[in-house]
Protein backbone atom coordinates (compact mmCIF):
# COMPACT_ATOMS: atom_id res chain seq x y z
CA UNK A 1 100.10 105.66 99.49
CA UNK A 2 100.25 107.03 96.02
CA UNK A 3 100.40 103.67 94.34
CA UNK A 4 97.61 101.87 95.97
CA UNK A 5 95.24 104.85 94.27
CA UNK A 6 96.98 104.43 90.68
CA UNK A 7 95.68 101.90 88.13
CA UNK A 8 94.19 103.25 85.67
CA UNK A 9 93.73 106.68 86.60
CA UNK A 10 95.13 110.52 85.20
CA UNK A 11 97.28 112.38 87.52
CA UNK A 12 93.37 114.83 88.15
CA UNK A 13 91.89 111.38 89.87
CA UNK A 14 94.61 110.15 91.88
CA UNK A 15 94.80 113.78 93.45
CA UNK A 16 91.07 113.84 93.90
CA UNK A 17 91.37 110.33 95.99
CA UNK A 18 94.59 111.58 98.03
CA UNK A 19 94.38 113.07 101.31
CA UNK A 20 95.18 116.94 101.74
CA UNK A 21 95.64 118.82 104.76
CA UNK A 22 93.11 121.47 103.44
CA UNK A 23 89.60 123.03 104.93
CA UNK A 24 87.38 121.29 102.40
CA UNK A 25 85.51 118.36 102.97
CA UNK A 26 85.90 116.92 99.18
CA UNK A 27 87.87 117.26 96.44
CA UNK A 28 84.72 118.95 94.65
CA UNK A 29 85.00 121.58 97.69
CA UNK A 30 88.46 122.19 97.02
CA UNK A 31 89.32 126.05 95.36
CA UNK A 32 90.03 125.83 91.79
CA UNK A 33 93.73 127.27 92.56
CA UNK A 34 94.04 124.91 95.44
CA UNK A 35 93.39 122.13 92.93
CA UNK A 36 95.72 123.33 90.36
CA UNK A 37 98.64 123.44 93.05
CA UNK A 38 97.81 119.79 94.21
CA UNK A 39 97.91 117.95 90.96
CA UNK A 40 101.07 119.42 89.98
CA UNK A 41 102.42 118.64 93.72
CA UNK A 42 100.96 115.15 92.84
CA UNK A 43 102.60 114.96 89.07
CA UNK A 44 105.92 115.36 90.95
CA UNK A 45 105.02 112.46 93.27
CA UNK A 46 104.57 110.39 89.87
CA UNK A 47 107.50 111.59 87.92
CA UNK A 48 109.61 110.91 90.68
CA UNK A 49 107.63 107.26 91.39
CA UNK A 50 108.63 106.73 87.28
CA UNK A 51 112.06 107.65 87.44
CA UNK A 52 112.59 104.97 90.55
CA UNK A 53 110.85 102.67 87.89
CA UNK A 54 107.97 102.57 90.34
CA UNK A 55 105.34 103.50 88.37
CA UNK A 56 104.88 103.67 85.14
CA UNK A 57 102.26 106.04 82.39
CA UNK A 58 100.53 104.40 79.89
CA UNK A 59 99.01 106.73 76.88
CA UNK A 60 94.84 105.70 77.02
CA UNK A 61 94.79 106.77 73.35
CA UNK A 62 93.19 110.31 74.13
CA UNK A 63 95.81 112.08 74.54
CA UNK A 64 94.68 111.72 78.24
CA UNK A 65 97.56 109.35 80.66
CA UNK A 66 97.05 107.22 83.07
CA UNK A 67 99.34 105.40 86.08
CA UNK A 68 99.91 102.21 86.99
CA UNK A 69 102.30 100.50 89.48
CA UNK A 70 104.85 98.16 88.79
C-alpha cells in the first residue's frame, strides 16, 4: 500500500518503490515516458489519500514535497 512507502519521501520515490505491471525489472529500467505517466498516476493516488485526510504533504524547504501518513 501507498502509505506504508510514504514518510518522508517526494511523489518520484514513492513511485520508484511501488509495484507496476510493466516489462522492466527496476524503476531505473523503466522508459522515461513510462516514468512520467506513473508518478502522475501516483500524484493522484496522493491527492486523493490528502483529500480523505489520509495523508498529508509537508514542504522540505526546497521547494521539493514530501508525504507522510496520518
Amino acid at each position: 500500500m501507498i502509505r506504508e512507502i510514504l514518510p518522508g519521501l517526494t511523489a518520484y520515490d514513492i513511485t520508484g518503490r511501488m509495484t507496476w505491471d510493466i516489462r522492466a525489472r527496476s524503476w531505473a529500467e523503466f522508459p522515461l515516458n513510462q516514468k512520467w505517466f506513473a508518478v502522475g498516476e501516483a500524484l493522484a493516488h496522493l491527492e486523493l489519500l490528502m483529500g480523505e485526510g489520509r495523508v498529508c504533504r509537508t514542504d522540505r524547504g526546497d521547494g521539493i514535497f514530501g508525504y507522510e501518513p496520518l
